[in-house]
N, C-alpha and C. Protein backbone atom coordinates (compact mmCIF):
# COMPACT_ATOMS: atom_id res chain seq x y z
N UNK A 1 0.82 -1.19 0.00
CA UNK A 1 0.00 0.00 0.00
C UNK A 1 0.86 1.26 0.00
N UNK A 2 1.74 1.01 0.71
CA UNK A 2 2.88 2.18 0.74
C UNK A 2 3.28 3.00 -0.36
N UNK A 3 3.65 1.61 -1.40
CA UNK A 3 4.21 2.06 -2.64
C UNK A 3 3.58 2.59 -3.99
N UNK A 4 2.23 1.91 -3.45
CA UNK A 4 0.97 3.07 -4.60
C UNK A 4 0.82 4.39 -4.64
N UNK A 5 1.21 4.65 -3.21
CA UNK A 5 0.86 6.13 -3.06
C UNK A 5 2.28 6.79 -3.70
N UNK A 6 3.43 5.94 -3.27
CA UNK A 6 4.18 7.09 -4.18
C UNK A 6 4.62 6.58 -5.41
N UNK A 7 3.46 5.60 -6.16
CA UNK A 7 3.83 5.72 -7.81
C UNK A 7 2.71 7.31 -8.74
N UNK A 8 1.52 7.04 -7.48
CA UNK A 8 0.12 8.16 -8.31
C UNK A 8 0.94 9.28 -8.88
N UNK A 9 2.00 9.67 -7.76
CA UNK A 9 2.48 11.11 -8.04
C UNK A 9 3.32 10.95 -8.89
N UNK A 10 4.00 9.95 -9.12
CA UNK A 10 5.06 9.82 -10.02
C UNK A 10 4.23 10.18 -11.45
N UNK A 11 3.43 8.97 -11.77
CA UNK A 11 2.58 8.65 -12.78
C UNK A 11 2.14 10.18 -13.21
N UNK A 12 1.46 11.00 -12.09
CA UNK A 12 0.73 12.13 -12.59
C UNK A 12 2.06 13.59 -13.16
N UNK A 13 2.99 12.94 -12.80
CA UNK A 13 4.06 13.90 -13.14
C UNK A 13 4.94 13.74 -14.32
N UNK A 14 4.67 12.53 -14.42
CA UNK A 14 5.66 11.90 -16.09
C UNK A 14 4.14 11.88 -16.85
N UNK A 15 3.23 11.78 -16.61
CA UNK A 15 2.09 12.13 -17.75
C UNK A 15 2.17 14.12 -18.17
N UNK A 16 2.02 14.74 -16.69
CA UNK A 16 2.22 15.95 -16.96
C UNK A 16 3.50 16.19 -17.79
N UNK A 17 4.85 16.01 -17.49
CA UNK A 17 5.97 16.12 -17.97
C UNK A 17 6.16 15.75 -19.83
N UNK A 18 5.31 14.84 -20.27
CA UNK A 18 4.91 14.45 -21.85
C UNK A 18 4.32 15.08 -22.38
N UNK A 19 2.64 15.70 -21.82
CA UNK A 19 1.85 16.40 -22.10
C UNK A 19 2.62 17.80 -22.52
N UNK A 20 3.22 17.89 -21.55
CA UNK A 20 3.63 19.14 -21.93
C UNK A 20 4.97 19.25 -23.32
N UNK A 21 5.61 18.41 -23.38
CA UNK A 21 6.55 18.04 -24.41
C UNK A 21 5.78 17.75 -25.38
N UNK A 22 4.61 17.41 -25.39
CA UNK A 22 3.74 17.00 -27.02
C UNK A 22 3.33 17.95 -26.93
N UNK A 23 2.96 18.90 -26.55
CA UNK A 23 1.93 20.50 -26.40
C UNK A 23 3.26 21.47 -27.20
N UNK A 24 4.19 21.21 -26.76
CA UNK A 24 5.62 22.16 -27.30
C UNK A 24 6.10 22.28 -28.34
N UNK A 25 5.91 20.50 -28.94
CA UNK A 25 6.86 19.76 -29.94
C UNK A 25 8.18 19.43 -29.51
N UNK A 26 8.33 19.73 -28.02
CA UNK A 26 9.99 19.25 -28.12
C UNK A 26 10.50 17.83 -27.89
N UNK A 27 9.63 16.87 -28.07
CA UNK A 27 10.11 15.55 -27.73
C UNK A 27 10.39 15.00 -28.83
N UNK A 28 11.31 13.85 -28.71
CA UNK A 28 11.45 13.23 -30.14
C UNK A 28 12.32 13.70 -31.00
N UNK A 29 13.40 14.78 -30.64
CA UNK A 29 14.71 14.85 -31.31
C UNK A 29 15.47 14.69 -30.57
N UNK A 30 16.87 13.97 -30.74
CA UNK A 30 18.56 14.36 -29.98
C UNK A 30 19.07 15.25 -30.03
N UNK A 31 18.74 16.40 -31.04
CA UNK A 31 19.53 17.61 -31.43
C UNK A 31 19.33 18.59 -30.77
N UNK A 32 18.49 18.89 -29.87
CA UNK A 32 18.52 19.94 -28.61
C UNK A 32 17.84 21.58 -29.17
N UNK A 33 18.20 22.07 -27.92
CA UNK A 33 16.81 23.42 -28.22
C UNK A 33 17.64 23.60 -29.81
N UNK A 34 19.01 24.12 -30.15
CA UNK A 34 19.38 24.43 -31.35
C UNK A 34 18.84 23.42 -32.64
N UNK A 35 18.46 23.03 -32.35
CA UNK A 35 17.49 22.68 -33.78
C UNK A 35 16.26 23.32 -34.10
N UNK A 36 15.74 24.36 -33.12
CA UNK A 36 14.85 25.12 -33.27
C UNK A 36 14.70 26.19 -33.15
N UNK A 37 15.88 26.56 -32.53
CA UNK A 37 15.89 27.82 -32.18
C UNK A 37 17.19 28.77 -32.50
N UNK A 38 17.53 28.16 -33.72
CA UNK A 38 18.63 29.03 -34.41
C UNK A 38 19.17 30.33 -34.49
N UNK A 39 19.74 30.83 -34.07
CA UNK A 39 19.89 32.70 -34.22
C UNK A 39 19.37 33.07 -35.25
N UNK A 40 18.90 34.36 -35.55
CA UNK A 40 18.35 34.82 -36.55
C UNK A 40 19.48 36.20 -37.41
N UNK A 41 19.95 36.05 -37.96
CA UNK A 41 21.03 37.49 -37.77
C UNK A 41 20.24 38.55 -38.25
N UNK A 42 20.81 39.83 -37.67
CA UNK A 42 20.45 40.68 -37.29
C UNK A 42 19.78 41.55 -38.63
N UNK A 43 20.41 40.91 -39.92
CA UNK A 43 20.18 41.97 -40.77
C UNK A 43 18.88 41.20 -41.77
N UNK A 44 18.29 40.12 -41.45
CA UNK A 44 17.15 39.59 -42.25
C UNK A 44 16.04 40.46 -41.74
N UNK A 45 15.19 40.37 -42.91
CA UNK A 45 14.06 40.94 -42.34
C UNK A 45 12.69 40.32 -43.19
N UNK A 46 11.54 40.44 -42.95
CA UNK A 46 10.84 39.51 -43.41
C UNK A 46 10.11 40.34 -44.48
N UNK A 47 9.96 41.27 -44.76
CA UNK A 47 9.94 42.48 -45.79
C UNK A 47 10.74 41.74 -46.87
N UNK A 48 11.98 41.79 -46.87
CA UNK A 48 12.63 41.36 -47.69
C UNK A 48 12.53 39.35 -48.76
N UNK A 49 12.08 39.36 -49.53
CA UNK A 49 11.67 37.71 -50.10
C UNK A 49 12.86 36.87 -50.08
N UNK A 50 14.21 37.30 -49.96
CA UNK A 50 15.55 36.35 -49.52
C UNK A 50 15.06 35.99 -48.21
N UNK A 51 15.00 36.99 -47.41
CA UNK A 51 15.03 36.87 -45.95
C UNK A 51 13.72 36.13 -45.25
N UNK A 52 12.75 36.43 -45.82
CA UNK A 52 11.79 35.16 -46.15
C UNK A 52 11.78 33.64 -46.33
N UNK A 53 12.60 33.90 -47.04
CA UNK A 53 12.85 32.48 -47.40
C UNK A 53 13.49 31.78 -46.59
N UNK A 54 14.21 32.73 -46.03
CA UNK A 54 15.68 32.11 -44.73
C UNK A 54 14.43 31.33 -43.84
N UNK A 55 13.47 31.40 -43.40
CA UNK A 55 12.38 31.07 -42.46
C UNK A 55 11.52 30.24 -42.91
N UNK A 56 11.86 30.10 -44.05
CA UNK A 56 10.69 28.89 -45.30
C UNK A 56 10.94 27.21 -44.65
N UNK A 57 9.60 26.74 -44.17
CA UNK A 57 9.45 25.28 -43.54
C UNK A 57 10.44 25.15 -42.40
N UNK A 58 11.05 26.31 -41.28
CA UNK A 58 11.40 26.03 -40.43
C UNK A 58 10.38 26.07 -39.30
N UNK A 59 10.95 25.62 -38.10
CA UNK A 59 10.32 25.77 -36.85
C UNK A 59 11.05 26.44 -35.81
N UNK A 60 11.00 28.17 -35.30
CA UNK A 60 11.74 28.54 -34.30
C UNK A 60 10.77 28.93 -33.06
N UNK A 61 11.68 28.90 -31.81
CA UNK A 61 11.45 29.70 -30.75
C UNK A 61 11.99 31.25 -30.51
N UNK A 62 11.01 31.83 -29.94
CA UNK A 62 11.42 33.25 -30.06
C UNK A 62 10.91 33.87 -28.93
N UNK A 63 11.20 35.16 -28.63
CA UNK A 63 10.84 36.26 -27.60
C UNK A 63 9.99 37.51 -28.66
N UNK A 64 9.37 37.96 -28.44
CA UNK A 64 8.63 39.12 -29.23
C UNK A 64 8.58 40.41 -28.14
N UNK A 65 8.65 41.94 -28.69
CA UNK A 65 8.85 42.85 -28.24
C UNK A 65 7.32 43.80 -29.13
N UNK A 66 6.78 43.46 -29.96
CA UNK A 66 5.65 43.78 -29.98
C UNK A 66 4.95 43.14 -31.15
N UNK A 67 3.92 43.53 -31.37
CA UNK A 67 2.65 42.70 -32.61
C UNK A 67 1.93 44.08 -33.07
N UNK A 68 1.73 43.92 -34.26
CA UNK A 68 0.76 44.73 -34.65
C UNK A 68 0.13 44.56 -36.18
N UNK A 69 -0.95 45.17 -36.84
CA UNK A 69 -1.73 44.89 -37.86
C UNK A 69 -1.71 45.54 -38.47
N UNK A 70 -1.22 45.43 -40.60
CA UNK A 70 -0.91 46.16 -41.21
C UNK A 70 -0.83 45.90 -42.55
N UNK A 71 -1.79 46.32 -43.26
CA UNK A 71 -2.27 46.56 -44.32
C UNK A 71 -3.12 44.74 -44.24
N UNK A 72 -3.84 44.70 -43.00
CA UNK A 72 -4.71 43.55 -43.07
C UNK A 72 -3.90 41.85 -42.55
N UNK A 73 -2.46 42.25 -42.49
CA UNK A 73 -1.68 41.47 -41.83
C UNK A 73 -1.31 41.73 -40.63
N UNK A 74 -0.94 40.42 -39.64
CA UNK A 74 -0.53 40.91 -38.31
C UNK A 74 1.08 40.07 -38.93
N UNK A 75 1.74 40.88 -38.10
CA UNK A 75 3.17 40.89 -38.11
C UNK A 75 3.51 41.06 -36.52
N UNK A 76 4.69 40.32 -36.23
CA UNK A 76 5.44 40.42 -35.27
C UNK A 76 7.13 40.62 -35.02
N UNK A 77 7.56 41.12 -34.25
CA UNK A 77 9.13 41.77 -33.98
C UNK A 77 9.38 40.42 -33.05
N UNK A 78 10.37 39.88 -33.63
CA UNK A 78 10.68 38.68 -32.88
C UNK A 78 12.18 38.68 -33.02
N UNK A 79 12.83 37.72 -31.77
CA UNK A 79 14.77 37.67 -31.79
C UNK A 79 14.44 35.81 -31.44
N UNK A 80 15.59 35.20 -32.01
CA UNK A 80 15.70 34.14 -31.41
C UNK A 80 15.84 34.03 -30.22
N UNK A 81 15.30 33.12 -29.26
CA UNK A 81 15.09 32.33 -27.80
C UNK A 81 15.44 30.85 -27.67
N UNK A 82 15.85 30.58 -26.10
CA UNK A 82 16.20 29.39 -26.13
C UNK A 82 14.81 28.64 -24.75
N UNK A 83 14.66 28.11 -25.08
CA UNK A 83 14.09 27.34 -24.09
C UNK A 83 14.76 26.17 -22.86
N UNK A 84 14.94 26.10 -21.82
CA UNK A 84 14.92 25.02 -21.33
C UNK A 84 14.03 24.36 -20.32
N UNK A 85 14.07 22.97 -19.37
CA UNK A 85 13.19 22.63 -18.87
C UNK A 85 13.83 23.41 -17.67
N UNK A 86 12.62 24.02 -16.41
CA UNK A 86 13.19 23.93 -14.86
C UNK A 86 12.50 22.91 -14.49
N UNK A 87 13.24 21.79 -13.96
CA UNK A 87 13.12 20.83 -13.56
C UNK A 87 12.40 20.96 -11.46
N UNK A 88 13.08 22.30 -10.91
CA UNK A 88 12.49 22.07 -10.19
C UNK A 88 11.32 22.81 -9.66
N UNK A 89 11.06 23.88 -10.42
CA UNK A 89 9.35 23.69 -10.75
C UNK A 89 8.51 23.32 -11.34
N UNK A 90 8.95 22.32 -12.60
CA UNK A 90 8.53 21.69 -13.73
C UNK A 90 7.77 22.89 -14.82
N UNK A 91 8.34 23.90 -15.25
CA UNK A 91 8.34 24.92 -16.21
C UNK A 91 9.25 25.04 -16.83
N UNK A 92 9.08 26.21 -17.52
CA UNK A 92 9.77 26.38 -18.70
C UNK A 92 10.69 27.59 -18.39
N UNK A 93 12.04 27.66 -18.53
CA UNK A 93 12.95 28.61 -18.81
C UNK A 93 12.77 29.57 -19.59
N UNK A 94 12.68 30.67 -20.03
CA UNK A 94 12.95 31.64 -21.12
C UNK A 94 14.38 32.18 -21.47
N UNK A 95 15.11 31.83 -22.20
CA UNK A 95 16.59 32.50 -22.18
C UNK A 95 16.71 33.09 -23.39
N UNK A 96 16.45 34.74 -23.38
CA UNK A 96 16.20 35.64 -24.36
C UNK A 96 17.42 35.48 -25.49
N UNK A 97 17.47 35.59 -26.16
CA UNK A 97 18.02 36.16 -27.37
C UNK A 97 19.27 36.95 -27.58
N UNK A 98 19.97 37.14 -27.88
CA UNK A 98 20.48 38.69 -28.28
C UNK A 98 20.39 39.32 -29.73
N UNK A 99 20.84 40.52 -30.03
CA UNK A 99 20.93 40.99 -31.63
C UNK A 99 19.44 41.73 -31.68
N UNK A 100 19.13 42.29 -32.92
CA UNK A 100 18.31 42.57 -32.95
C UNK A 100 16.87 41.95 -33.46
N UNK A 101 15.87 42.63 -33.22
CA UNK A 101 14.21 41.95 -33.38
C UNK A 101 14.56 42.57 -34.98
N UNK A 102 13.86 41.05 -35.55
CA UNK A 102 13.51 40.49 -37.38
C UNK A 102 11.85 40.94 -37.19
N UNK A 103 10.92 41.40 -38.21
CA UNK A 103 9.91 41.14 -38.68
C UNK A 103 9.31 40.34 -39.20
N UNK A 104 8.14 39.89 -38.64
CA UNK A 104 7.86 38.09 -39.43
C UNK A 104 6.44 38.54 -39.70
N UNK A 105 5.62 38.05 -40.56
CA UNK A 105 4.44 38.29 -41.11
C UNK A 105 3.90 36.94 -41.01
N UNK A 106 2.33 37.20 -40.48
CA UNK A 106 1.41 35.83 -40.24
C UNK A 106 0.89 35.86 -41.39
N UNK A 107 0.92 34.21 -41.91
CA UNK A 107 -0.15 33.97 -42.83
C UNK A 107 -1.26 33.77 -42.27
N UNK A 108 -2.18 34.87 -43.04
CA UNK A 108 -3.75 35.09 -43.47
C UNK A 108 -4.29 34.09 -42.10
N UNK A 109 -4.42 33.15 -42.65
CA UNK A 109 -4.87 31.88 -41.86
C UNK A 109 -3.99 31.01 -40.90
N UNK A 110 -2.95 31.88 -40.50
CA UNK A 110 -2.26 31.06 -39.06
C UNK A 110 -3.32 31.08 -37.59
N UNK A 111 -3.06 29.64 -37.07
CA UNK A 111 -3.17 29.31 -36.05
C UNK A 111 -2.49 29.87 -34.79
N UNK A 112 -3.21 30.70 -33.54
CA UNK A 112 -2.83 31.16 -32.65
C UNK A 112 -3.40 30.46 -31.73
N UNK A 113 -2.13 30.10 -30.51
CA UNK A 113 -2.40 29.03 -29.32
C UNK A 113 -1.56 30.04 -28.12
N UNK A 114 -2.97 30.25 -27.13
CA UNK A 114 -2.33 31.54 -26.15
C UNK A 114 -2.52 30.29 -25.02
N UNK A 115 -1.22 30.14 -24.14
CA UNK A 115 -1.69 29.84 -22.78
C UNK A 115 -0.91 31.05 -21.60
N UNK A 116 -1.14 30.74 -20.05
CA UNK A 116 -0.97 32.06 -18.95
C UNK A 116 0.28 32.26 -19.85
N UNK A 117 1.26 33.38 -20.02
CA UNK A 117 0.20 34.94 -18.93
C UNK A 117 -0.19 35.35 -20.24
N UNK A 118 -0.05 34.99 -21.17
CA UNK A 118 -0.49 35.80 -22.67
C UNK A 118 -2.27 35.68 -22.53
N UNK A 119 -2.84 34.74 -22.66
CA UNK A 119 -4.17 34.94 -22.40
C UNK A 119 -4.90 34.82 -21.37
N UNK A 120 -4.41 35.29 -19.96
CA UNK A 120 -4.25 35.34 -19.14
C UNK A 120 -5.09 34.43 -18.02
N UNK A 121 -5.89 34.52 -17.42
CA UNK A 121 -5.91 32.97 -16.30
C UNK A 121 -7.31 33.00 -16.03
N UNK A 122 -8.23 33.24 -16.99
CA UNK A 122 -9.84 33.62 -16.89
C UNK A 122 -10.49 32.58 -17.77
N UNK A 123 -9.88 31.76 -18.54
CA UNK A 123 -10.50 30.73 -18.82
C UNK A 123 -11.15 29.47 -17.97
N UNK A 124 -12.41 29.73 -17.65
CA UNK A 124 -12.75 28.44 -16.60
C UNK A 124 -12.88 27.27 -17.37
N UNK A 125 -12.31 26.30 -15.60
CA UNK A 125 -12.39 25.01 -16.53
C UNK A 125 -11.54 24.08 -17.49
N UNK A 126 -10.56 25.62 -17.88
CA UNK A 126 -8.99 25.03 -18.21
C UNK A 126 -7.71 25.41 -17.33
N UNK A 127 -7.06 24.33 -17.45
CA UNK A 127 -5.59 24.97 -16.86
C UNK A 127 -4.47 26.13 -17.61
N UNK A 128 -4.15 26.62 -16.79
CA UNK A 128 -3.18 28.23 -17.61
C UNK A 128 -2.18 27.40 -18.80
N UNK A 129 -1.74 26.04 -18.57
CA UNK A 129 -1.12 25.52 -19.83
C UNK A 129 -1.44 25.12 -21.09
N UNK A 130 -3.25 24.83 -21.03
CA UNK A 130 -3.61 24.15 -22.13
C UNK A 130 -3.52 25.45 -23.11
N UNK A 131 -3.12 25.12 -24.43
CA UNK A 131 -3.12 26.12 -25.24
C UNK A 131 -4.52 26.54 -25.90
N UNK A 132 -5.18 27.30 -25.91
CA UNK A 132 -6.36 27.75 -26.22
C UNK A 132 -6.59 28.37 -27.47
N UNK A 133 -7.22 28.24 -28.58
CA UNK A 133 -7.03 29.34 -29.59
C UNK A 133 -7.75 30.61 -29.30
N UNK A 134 -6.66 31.85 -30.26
CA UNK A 134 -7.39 33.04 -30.46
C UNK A 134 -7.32 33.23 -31.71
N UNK A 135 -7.75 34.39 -32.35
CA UNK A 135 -7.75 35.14 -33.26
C UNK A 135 -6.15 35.97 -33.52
N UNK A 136 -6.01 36.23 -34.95
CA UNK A 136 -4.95 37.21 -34.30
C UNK A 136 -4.78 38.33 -33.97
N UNK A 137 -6.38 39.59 -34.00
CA UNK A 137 -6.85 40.50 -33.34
C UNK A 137 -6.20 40.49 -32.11
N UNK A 138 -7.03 39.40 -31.52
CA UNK A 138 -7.18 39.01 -29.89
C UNK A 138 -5.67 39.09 -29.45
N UNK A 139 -5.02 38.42 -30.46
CA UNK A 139 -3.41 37.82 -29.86
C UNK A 139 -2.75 39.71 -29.76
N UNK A 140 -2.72 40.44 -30.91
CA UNK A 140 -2.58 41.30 -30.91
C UNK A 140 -2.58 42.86 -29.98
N UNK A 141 -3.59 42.71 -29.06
CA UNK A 141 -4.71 43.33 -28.03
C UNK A 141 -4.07 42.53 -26.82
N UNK A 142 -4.08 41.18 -26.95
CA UNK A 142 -3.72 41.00 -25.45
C UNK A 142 -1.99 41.17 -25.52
N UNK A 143 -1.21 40.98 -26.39
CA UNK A 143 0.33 41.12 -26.44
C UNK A 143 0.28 42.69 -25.70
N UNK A 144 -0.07 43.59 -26.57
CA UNK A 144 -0.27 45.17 -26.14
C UNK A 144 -0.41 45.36 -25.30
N UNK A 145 -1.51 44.56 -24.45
CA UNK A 145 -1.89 45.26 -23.16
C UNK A 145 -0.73 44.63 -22.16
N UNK A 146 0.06 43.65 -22.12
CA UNK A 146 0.71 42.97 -21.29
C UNK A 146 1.68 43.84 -20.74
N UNK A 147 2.06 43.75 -19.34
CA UNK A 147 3.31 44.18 -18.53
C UNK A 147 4.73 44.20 -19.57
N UNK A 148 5.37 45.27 -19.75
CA UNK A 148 6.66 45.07 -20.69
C UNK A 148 7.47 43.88 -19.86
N UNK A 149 7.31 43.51 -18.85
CA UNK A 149 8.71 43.00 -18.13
C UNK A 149 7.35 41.14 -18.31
N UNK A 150 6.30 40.96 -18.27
CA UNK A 150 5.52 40.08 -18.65
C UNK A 150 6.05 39.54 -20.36
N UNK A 151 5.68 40.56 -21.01
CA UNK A 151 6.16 40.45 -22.62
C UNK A 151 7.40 39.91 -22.66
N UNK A 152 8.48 40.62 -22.26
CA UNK A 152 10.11 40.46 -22.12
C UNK A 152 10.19 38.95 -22.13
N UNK A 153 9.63 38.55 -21.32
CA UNK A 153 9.56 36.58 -20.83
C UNK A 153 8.74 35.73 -21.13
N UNK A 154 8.23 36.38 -21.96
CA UNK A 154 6.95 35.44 -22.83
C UNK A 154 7.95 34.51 -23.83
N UNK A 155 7.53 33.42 -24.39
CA UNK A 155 8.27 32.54 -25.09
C UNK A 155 7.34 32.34 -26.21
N UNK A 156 7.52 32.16 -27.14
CA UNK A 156 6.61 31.58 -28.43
C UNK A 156 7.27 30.88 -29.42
N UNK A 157 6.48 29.34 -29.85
CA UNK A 157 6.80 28.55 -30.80
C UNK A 157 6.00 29.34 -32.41
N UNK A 158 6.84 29.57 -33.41
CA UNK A 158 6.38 29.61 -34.49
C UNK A 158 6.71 28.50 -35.34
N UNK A 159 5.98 28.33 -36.49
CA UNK A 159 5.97 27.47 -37.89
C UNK A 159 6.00 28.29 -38.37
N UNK A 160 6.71 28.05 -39.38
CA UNK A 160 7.04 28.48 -40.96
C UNK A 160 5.76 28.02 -42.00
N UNK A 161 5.92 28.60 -43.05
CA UNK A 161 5.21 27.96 -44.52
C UNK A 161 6.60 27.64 -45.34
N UNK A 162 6.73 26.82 -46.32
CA UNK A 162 7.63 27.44 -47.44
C UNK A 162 7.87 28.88 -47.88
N UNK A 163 6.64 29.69 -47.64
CA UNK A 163 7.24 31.14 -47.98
C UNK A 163 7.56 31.68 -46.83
N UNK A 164 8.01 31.66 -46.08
CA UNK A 164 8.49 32.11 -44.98
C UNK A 164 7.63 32.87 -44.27
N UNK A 165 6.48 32.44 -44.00
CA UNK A 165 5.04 33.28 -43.27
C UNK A 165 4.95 32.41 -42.19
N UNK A 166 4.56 32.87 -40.80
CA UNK A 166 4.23 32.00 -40.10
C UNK A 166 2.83 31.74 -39.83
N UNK A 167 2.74 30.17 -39.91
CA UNK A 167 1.12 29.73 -39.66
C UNK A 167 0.94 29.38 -38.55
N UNK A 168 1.89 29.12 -37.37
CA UNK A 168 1.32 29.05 -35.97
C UNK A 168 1.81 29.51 -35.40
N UNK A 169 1.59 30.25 -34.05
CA UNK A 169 2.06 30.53 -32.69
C UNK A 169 1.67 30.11 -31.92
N UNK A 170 2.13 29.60 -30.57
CA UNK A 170 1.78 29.19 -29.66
C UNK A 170 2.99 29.50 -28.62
N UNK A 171 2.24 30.66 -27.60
CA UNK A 171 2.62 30.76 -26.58
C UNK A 171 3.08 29.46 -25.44
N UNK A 172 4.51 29.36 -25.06
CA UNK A 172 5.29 29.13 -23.78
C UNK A 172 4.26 29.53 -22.49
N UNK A 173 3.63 28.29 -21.69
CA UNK A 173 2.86 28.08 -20.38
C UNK A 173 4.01 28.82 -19.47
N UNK A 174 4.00 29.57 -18.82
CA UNK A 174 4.63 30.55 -17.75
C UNK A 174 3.89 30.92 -16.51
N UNK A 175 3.66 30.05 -15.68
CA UNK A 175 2.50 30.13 -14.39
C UNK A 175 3.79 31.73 -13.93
């Protein structure tokens, strides 16, 4: 009887601990955060269709310094980020970037996945990690309104297209 009680917690912590690695995408390579989270150098920009392309069918992590909507597109100011696990609160690290913020443009129809503090902790019924969709209005409006030093440590997974547009975001869980 002893030893049931301390497998539940185990069990509920290596289920949490997966969940959250399939929610991320980071499970299932050897090659480490740098396979996703490549520097970006300083002088691409997403304006530019070379520099576009540099971002065509990749997958990075990033930090963003603001969002906004323009000429019917939302675009974002993003630097490469690294992620790691904290193991002893079972979260996520943010380890910013350096160089300067690139411009990236959402495709039309990208997928936005906000969990805490980006869409902040008013969803009943879900936990602050499950990723939730928004709009990219919404994503837009709530980035803006956020604490600069909140923003600063926000983490976000993007996808690429082949043209170098991104079709998903999904906000880094940050209790």
């Amino acid at each position: 009887m002893h030893a049931s009680r301390r497998r539940a917690p185990l069990r509920l912590l290596t289920f949490a601990a997966l969940g959250a690695l399939a929610l991320t995408g980071c499970g299932g390579t050897t090659e480490g955060p740098s396979a996703t989270s490549s520097p970006v150098p300083a002088t691409a920009t997403a304006t530019a269709p070379a520099a576009e392309n540099r971002f065509a069918g990749t997958k990075r992590f990033v930090t963003t310094d603001r969002a906004w909507t323009e000429g019917g597109l939302t675009k974002l100011s993003v630097r490469s980020a690294e992620k790691k696990v904290n193991t002893q609160f079972d979260t996520w690290e943010i380890v910013p970037g350096t160089g300067e913020f690139v411009t990236v443009t959402l495709a039309k129809d990208a997928r936005v996945l906000l969990t805490v503090p980006i869409r902040g902790d008013d969803a009943p019924g879900t936990s602050g990690g499950e990723p939730l969709p928004a709009s990219q209005a919404e994503f837009v409006t709530l980035l803006t309104q956020l604490d600069p030093r909140t923003r600063e440590g926000a983490g976000f997974d993007l996808s690429f297209d082949g043209e170098g547009r991104v079709t998903k975001v999904q906000s880094l869980y940050k209790p």
